[in-house]
C-alpha atoms as a PDB file:
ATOM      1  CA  UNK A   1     130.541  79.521  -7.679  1.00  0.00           C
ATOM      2  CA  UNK A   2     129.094  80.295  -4.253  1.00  0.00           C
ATOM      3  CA  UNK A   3     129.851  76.772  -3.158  1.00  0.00           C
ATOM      4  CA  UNK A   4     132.920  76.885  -3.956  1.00  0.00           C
ATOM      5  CA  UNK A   5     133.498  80.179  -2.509  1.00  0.00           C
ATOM      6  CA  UNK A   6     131.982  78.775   0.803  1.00  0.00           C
ATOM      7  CA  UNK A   7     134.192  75.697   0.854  1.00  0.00           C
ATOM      8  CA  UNK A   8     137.202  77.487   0.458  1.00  0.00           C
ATOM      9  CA  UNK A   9     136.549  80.026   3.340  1.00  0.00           C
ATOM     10  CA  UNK A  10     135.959  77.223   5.778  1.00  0.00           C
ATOM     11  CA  UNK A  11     138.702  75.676   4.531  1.00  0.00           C
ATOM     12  CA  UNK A  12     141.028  78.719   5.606  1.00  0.00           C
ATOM     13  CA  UNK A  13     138.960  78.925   8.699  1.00  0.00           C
ATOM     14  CA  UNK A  14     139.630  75.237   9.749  1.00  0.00           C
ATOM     15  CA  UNK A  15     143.734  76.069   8.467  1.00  0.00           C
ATOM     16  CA  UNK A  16     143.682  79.142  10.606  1.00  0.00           C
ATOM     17  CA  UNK A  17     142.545  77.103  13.544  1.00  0.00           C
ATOM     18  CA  UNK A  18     145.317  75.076  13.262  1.00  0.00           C
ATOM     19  CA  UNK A  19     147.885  77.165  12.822  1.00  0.00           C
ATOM     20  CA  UNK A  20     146.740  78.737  16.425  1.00  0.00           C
ATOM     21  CA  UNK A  21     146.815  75.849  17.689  1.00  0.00           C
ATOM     22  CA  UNK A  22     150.248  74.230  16.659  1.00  0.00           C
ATOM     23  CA  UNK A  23     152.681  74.214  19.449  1.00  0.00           C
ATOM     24  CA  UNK A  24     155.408  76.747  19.585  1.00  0.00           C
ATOM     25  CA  UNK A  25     159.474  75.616  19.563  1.00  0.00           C
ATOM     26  CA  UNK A  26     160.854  77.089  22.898  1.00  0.00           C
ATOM     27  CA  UNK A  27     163.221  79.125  20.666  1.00  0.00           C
ATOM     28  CA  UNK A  28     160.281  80.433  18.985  1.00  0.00           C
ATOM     29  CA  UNK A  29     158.626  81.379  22.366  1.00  0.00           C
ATOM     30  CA  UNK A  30     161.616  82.808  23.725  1.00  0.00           C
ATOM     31  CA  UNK A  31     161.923  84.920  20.711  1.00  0.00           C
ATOM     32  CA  UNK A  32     158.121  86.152  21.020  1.00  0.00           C
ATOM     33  CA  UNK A  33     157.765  87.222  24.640  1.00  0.00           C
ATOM     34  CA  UNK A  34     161.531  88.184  25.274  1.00  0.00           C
ATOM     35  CA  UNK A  35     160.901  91.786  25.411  1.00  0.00           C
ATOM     36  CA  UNK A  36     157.488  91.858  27.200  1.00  0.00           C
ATOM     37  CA  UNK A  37     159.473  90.963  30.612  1.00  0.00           C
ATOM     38  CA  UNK A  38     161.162  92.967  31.935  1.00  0.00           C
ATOM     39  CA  UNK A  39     163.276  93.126  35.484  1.00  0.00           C
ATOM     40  CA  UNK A  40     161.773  95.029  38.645  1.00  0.00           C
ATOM     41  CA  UNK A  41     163.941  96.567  40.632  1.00  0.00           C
ATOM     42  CA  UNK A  42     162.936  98.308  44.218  1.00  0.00           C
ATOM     43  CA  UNK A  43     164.803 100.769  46.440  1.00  0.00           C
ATOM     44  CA  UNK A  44     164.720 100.981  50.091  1.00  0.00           C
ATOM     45  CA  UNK A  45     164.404 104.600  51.798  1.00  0.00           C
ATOM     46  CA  UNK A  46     168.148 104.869  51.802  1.00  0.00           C
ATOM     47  CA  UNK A  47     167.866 104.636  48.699  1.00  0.00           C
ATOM     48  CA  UNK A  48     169.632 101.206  47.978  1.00  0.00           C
ATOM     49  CA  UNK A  49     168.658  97.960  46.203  1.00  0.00           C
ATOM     50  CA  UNK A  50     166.457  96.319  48.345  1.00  0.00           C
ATOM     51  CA  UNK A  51     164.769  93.541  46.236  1.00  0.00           C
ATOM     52  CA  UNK A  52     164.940  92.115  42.528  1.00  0.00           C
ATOM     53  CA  UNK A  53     161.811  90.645  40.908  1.00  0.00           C
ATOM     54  CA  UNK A  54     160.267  90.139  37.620  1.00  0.00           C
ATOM     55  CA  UNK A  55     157.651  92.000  35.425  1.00  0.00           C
ATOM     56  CA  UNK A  56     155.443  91.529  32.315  1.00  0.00           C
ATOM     57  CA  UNK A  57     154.228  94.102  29.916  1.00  0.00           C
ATOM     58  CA  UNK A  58     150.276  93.395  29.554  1.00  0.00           C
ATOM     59  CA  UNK A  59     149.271  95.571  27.379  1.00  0.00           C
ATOM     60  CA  UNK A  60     149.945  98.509  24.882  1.00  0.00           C
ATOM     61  CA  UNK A  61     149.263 101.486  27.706  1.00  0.00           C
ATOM     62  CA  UNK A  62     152.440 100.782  29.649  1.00  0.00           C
ATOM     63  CA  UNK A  63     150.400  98.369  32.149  1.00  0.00           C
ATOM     64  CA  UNK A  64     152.984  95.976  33.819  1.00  0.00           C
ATOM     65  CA  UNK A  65     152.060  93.117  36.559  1.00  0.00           C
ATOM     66  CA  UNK A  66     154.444  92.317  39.182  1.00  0.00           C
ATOM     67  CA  UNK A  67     154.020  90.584  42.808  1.00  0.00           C
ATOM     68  CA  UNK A  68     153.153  92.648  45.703  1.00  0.00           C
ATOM     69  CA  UNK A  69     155.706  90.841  47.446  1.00  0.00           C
ATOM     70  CA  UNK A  70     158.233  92.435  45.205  1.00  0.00           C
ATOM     71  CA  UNK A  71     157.714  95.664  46.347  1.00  0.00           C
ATOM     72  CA  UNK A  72     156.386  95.421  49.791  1.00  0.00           C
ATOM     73  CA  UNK A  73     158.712  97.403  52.314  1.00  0.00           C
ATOM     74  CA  UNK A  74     160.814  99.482  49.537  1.00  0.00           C
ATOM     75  CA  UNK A  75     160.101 103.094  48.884  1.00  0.00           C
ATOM     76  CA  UNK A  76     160.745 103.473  45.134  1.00  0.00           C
ATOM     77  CA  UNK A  77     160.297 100.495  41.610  1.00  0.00           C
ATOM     78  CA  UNK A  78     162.534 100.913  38.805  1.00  0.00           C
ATOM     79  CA  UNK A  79     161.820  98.569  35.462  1.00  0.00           C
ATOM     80  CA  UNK A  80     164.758  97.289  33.520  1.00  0.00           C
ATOM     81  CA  UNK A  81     165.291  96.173  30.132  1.00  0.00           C
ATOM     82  CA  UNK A  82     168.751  95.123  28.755  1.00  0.00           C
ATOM     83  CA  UNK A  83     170.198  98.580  29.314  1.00  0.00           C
ATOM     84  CA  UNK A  84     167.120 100.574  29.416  1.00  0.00           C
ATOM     85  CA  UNK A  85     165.961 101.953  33.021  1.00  0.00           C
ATOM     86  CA  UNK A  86     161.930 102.943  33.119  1.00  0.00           C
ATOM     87  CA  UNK A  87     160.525 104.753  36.392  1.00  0.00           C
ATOM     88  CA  UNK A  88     157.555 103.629  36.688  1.00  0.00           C
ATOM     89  CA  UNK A  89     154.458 106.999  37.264  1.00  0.00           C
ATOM     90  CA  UNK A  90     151.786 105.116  39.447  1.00  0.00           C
ATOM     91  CA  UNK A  91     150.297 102.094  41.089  1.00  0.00           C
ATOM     92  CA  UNK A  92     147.142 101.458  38.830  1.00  0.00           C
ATOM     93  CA  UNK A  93     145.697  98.269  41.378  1.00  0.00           C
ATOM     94  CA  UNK A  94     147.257  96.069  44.508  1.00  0.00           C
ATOM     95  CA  UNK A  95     145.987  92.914  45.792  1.00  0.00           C
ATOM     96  CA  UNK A  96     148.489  91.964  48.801  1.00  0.00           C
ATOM     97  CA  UNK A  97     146.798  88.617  49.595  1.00  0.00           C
ATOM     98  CA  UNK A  98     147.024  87.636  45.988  1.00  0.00           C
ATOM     99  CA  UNK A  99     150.307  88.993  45.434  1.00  0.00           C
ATOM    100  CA  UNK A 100     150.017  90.889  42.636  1.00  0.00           C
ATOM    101  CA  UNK A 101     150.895  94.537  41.609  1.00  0.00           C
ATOM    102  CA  UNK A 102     150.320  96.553  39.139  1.00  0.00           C
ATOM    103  CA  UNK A 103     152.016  99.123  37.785  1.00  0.00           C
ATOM    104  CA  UNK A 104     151.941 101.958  34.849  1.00  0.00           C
ATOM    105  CA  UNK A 105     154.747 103.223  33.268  1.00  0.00           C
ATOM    106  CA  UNK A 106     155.014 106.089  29.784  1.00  0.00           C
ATOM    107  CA  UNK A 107     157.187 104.121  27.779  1.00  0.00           C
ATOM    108  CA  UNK A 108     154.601 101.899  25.408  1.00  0.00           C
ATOM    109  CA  UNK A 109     157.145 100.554  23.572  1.00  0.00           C
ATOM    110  CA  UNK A 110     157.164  97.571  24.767  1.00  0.00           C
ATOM    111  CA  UNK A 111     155.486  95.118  23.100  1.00  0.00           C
ATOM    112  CA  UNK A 112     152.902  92.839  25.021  1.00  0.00           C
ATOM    113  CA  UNK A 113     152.022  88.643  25.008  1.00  0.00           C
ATOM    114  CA  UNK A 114     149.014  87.136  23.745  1.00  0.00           C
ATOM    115  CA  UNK A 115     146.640  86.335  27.058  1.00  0.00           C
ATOM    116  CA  UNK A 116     145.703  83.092  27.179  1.00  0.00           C
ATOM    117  CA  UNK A 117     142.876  81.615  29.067  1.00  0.00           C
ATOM    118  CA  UNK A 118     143.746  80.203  32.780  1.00  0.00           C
ATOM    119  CA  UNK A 119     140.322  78.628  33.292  1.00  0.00           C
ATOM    120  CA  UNK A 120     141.165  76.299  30.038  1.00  0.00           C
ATOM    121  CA  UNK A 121     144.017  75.228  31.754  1.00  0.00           C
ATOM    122  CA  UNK A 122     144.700  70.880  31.970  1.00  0.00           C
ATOM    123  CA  UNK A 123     147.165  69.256  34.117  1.00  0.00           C
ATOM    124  CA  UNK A 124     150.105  67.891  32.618  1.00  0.00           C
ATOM    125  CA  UNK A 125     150.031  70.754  29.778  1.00  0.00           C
ATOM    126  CA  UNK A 126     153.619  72.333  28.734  1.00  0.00           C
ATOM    127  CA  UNK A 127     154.277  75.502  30.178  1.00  0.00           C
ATOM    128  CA  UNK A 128     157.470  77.999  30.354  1.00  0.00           C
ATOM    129  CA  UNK A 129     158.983  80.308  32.583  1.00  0.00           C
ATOM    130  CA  UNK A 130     160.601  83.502  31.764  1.00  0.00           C
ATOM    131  CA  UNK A 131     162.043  85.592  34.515  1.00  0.00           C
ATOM    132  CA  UNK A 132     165.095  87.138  35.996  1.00  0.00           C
ATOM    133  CA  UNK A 133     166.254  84.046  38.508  1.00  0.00           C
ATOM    134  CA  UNK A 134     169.467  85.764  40.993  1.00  0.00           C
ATOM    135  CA  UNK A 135     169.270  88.725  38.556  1.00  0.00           C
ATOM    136  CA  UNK A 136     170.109  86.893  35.393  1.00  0.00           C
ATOM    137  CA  UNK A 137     167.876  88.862  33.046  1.00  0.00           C
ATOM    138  CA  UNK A 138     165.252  87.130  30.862  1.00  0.00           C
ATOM    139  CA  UNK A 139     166.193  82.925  31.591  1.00  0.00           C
ATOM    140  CA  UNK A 140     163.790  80.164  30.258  1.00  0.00           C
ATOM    141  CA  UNK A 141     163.001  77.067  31.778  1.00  0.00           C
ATOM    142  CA  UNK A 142     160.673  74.392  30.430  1.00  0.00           C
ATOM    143  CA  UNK A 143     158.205  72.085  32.499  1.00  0.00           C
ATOM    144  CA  UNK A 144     154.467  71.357  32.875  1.00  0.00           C
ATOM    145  CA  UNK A 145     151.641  71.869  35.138  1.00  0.00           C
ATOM    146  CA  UNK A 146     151.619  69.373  37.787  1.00  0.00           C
ATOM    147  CA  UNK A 147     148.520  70.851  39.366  1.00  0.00           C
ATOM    148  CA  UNK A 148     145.468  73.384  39.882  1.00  0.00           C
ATOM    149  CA  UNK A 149     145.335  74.669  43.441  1.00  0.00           C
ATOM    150  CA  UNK A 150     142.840  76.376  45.218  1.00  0.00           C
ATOM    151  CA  UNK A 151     144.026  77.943  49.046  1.00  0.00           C
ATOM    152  CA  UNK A 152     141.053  77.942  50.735  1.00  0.00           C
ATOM    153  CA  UNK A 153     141.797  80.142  53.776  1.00  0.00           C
ATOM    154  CA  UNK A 154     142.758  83.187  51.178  1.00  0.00           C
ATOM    155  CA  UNK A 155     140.783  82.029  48.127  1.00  0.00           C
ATOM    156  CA  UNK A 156     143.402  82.476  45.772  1.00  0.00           C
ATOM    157  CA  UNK A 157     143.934  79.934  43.306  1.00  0.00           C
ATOM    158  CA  UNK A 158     147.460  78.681  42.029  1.00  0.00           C
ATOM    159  CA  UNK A 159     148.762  77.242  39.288  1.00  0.00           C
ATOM    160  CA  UNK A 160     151.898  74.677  40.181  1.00  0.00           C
ATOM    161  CA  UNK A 161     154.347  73.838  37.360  1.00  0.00           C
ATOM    162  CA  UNK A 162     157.413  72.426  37.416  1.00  0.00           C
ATOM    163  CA  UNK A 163     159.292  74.645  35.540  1.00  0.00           C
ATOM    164  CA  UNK A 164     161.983  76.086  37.864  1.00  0.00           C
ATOM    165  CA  UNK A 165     162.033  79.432  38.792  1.00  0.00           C
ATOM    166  CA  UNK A 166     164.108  80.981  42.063  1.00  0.00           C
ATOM    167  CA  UNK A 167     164.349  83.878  44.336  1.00  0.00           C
ATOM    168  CA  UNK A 168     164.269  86.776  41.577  1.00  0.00           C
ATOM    169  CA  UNK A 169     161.959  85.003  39.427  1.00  0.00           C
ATOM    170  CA  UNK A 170     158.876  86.657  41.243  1.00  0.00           C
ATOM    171  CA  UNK A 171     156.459  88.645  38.753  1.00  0.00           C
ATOM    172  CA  UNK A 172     157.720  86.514  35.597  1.00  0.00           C
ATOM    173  CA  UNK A 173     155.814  85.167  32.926  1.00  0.00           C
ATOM    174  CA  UNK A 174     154.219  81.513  32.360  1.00  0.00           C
ATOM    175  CA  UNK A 175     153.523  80.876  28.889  1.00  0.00           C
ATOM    176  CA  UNK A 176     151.274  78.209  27.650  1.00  0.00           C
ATOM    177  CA  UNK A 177     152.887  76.022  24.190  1.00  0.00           C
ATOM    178  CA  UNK A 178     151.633  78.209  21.867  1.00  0.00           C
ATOM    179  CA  UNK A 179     152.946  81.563  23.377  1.00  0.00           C
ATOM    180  CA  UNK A 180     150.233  82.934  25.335  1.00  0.00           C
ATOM    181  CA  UNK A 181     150.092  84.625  29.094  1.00  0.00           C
ATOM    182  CA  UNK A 182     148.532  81.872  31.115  1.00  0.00           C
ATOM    183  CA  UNK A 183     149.935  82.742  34.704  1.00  0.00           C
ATOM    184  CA  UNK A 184     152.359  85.277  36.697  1.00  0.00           C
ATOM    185  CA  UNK A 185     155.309  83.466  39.114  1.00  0.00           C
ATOM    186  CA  UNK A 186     154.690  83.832  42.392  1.00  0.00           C
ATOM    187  CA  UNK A 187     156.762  81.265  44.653  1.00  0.00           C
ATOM    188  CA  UNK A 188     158.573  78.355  44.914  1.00  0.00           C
ATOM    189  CA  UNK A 189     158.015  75.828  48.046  1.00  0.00           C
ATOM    190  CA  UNK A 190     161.040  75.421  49.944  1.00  0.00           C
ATOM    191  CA  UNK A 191     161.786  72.003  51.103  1.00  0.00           C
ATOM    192  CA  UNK A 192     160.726  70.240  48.201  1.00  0.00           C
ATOM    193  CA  UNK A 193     161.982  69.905  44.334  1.00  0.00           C
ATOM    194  CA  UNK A 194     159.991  71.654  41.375  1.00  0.00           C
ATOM    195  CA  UNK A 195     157.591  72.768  43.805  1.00  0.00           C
ATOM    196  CA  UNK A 196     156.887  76.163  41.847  1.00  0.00           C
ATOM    197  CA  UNK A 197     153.709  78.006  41.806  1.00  0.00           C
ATOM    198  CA  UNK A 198     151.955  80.817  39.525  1.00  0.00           C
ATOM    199  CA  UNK A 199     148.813  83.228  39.473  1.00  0.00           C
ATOM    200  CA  UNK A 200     146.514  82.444  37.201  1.00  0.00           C
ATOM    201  CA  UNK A 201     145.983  85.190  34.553  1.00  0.00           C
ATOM    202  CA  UNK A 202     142.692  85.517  34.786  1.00  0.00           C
ATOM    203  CA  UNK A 203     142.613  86.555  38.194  1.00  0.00           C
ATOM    204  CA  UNK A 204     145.349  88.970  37.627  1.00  0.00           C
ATOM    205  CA  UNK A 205     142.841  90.355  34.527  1.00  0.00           C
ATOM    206  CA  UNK A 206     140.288  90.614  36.993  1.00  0.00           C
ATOM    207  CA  UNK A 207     142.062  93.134  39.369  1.00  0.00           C
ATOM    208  CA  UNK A 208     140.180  96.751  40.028  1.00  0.00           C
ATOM    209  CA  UNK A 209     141.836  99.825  39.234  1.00  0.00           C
ATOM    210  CA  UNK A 210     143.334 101.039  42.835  1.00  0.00           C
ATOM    211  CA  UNK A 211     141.849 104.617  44.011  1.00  0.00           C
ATOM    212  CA  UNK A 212     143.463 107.000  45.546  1.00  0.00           C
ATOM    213  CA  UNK A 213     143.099 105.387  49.766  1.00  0.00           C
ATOM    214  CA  UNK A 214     144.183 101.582  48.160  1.00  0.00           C
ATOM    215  CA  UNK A 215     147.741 103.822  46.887  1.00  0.00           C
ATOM    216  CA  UNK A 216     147.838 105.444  49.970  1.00  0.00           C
ATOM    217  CA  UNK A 217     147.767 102.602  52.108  1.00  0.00           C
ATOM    218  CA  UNK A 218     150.221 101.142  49.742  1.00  0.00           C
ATOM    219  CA  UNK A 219     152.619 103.363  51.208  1.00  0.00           C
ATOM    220  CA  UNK A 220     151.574 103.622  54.550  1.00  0.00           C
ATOM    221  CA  UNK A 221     152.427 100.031  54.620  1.00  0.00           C
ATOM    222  CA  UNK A 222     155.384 100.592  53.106  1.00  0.00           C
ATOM    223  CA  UNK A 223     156.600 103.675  55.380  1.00  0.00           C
ATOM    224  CA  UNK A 224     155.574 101.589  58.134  1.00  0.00           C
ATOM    225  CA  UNK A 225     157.349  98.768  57.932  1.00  0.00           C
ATOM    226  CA  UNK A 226     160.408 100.686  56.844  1.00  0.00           C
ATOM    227  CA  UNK A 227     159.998 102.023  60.208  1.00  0.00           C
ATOM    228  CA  UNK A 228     160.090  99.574  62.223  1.00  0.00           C
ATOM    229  CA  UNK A 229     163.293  97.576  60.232  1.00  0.00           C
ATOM    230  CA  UNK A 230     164.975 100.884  60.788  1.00  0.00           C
ATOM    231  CA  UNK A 231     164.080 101.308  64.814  1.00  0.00           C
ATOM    232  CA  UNK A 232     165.268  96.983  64.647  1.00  0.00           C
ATOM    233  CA  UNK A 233     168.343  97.886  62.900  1.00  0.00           C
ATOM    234  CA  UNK A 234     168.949 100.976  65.520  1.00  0.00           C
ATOM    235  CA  UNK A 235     168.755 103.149  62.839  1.00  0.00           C
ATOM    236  CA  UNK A 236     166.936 105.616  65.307  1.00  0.00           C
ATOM    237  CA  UNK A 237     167.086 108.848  63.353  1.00  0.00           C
ATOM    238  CA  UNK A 238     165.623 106.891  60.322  1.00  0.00           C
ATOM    239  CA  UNK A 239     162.785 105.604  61.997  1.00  0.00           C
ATOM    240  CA  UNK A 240     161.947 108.810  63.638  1.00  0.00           C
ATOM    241  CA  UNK A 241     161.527 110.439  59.976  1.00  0.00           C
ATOM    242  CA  UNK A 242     159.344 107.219  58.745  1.00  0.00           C
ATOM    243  CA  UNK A 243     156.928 106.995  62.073  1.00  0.00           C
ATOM    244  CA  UNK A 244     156.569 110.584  61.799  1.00  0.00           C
ATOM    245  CA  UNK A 245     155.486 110.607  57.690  1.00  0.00           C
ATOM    246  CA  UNK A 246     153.622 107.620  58.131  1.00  0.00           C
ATOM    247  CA  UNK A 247     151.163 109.636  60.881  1.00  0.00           C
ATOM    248  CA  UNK A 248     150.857 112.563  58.958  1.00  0.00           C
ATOM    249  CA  UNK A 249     148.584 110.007  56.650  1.00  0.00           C
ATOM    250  CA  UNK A 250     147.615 107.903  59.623  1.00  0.00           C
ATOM    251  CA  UNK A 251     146.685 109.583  62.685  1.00  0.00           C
ATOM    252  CA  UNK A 252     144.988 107.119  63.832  1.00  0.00           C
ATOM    253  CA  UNK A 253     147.023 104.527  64.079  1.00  0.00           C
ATOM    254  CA  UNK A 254     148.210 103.506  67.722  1.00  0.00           C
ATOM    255  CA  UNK A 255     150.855 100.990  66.616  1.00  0.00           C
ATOM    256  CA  UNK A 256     152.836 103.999  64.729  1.00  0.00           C
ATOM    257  CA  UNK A 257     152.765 106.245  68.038  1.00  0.00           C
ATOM    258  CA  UNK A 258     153.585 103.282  69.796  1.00  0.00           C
ATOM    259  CA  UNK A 259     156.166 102.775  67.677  1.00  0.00           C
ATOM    260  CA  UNK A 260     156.998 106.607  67.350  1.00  0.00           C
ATOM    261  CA  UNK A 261     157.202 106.570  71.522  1.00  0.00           C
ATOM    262  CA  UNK A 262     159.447 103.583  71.696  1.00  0.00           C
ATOM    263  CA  UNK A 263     161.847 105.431  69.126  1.00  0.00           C
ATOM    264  CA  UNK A 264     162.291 108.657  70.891  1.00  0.00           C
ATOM    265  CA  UNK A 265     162.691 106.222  74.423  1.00  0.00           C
ATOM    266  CA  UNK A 266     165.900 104.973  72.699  1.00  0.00           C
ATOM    267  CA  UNK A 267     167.334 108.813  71.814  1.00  0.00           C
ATOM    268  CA  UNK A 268     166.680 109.489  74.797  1.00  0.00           C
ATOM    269  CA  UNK A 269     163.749 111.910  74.493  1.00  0.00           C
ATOM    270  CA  UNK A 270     161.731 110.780  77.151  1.00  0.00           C
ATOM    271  CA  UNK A 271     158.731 113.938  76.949  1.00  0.00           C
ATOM    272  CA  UNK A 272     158.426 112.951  73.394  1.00  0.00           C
ATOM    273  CA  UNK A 273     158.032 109.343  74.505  1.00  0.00           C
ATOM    274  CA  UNK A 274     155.409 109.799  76.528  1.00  0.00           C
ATOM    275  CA  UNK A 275     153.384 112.025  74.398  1.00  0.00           C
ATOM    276  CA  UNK A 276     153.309 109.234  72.026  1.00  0.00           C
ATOM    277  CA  UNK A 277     152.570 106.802  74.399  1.00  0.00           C
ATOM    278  CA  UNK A 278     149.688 108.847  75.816  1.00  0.00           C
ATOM    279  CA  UNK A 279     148.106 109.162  72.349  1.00  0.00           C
ATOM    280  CA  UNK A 280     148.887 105.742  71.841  1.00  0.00           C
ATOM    281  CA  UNK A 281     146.592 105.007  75.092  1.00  0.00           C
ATOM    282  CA  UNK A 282     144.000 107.496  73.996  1.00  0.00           C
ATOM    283  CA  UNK A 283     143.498 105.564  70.694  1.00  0.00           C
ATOM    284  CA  UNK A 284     143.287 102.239  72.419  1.00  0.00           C
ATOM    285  CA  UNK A 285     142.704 102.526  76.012  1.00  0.00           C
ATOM    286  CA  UNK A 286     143.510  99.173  76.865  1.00  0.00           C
ATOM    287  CA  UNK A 287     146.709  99.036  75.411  1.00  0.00           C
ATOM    288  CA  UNK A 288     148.773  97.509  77.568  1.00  0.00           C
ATOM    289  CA  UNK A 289     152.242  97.733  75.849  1.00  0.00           C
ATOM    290  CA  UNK A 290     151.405 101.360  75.731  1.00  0.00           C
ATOM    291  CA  UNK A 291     151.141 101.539  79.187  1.00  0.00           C
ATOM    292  CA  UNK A 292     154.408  99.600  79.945  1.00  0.00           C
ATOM    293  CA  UNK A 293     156.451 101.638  78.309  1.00  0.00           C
ATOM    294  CA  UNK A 294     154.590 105.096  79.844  1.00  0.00           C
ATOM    295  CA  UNK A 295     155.755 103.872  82.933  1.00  0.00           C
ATOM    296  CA  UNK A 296     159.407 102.695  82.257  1.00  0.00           C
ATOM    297  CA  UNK A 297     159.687 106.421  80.392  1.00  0.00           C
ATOM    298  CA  UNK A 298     158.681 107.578  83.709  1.00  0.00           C
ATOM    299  CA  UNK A 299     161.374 105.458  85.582  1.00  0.00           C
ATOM    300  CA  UNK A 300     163.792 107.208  83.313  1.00  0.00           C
ATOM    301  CA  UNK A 301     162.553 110.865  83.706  1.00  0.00           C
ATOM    302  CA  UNK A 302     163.093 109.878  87.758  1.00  0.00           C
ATOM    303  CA  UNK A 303     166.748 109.323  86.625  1.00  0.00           C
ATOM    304  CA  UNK A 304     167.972 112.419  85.197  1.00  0.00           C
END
C-alpha cells in the first residue's frame, strides 16, 4: 500500500512539474498579468503632464517598479488603471544608473505576477511585452530574447528582446512563456529595428530600501533640474522659487547659487546676483564661471 502510495505522489509531483512548465497562449498571458501594470503618469511643477511611462505591481504591499527615467525632472507620479487614479505615498528605493524606481502606493488591490528567474534566462527564449506604448494602456507584443548584455562602464546588465516596445513603454513588464516577471522595459535603440532592451528582474529584486538622504536627493535632483529648464525656458520667477527650495536642502551646493545668481541677473536684481555669486565663490574658490558673472553683475550695477 505504501508503494503505491509513493508512486502515485511522484507521479503528481512529476504532473505538477509539467503543468509549470507548459507554455502559456498569449491570450492566456495577457489575461494573467493585465491588471498588475499599470500606467505612470508624472507632473511637472506647473503642475502639467510631463511624461507617460509604465509600471508593474510586484507584490501584495502596494510595491510598484518603474524607471527612474520616468520620473526624473517631474515633481509629482500618479498610477493609472483603466479609470482608476492611485497617488502614489513614497519612494521605497532609486537606482538612477540602473533606471529603476520604486514606488509604494495603499491600494493592494492589485494583484501581482509570478517572478521568474532572470539568471535562468537562454537566448532565443519567447518573451512578451506589456506596457502603455504613446499612452495606449496595457498593449502586448510578442518576440524573443536576442541577447544577454552586460554594460561594462555602469555594470548593469540588460536583457535585449525583440518584442517592440516605444516611447511610453518605459517601466512595463517582460514576461517569460509561462507568465512569469523576468525583466522591466527600459529602452529601445534608436537607429536600428527591434533593438529593445529590459532590466533583468533580479537586479530590480535586489534593490535596497531608499532612506531618508537617497529620497531627498531624489528631489533635490528633481527641483534642480526643474530649475534650470525653467531659467532655459525664461521662466524666471519659476526658477527663482525652485533654486531657492532646492538650497534650503542643499546649502552647499555652488551650482544652485550659481544658478540662483544667474536668475536674479536676468530680473534684474543685480545685489541678489552677486550675493549668490559670492557664495558660489566661497564654496568653490576657483570657480571661474562664478567669477565671470560677479564681474558682468558689476558692469551692470555701473549702469544704473
Amino acid at each position: 500500500m505504501k508503494k503505491y502510495l509513493v508512486i502515485i505522489l511522484v507521479k503528481i509531483f512529476i504532473l505538477s512539474k509539467v503543468c509549470q512548465s507548459q507554455d502559456l497562449t498569449p491570450e492566456q498571458i495577457y489575461e494573467k498579468v493585465n491588471d498588475a501594470i499599470v500606467v505612470i503618469l508624472t507632473y511637472d511643477f506647473n503642475g502639467s503632464l510631463y511624461k507617460q511611462g509604465s509600471g508593474v505591481v510586484l507584490n501584495d504591499m502596494g510595491y510598484v517598479v518603474t524607471n527612474y527615467h520616468v520620473y526624473a525632472e517631474g515633481k509629482s507620479i500618479e498610477i493609472k488603471h483603466n479609470d482608476k487614479i492611485i497617488t502614489y505615498t513614497d519612494i521605497l528605493s532609486v537606482d538612477e544608473e540602473k533606471d529603476l524606481l520604486i514606488l509604494k502606493i495603499q491600494d493592494n488591490t492589485f494583484p501581482h505576477i509570478p517572478i521568474g528567474d532572470s539568471k535562468s534566462l537562454k537566448v532565443g527564449q519567447r518573451v512578451y511585452a506589456v506596457g502603455s506604448p504613446l499612452g495606449l494602456e496595457n498593449s502586448i507584443s510578442e518576440g524573443i530574447i536576442s541577447g544577454l548584455r552586460n554594460t561594462y562602464e555602469k555594470n548593469r546588465n540588460l536583457i535585449q528582446i525583440t518584442a517592440s516596445i516605444s516611447a511610453g513603454s518605459s517601466g512595463g513588464a517582460i514576461i517569460n512563456a509561462r507568465g512569469e516577471l523576468i525583466g522591466i522595459s527600459t529602452m529601445t535603440m534608436k537607429g536600428g529595428q527591434n533593438l529593445n532592451f529590459a532590466i533583468p528582474i533580479n537586479d530590480v529584486l535586489s534593490l535596497p530600501i531608499s532612506d531618508y538622504k537617497d529620497k531627498l536627493d531624489i528631489k533635490g535632483n528633481n527641483l534642480f533640474y526643474a530649475g534650470v529648464n525653467a531659467l532655459d525656458a525664461g521662466n524666471y520667477e519659476d526658477a527663482l522659487n525652485l533654486f531657492k527650495e532646492y538650497i534650503k536642502f542643499f546649502s552647499d551646493d555652488e551650482v544652485a547659487f550659481l544658478n540662483l545668481g544667474l536668475t536674479y541677473f536676468y530680473l534684474e536684481s543685480y545685489t541678489e546676483a552677486k550675493k549668490c555669486f559670492d557664495k558660489a565663490i566661497s564654496l568653490k574658490r576657483d570657480y571661474l564661471d562664478a567669477y565671470f558673472n560677479r564681474a558682468l553683475t558689476y558692469h551692470f550695477f555701473k549702469r544704473i
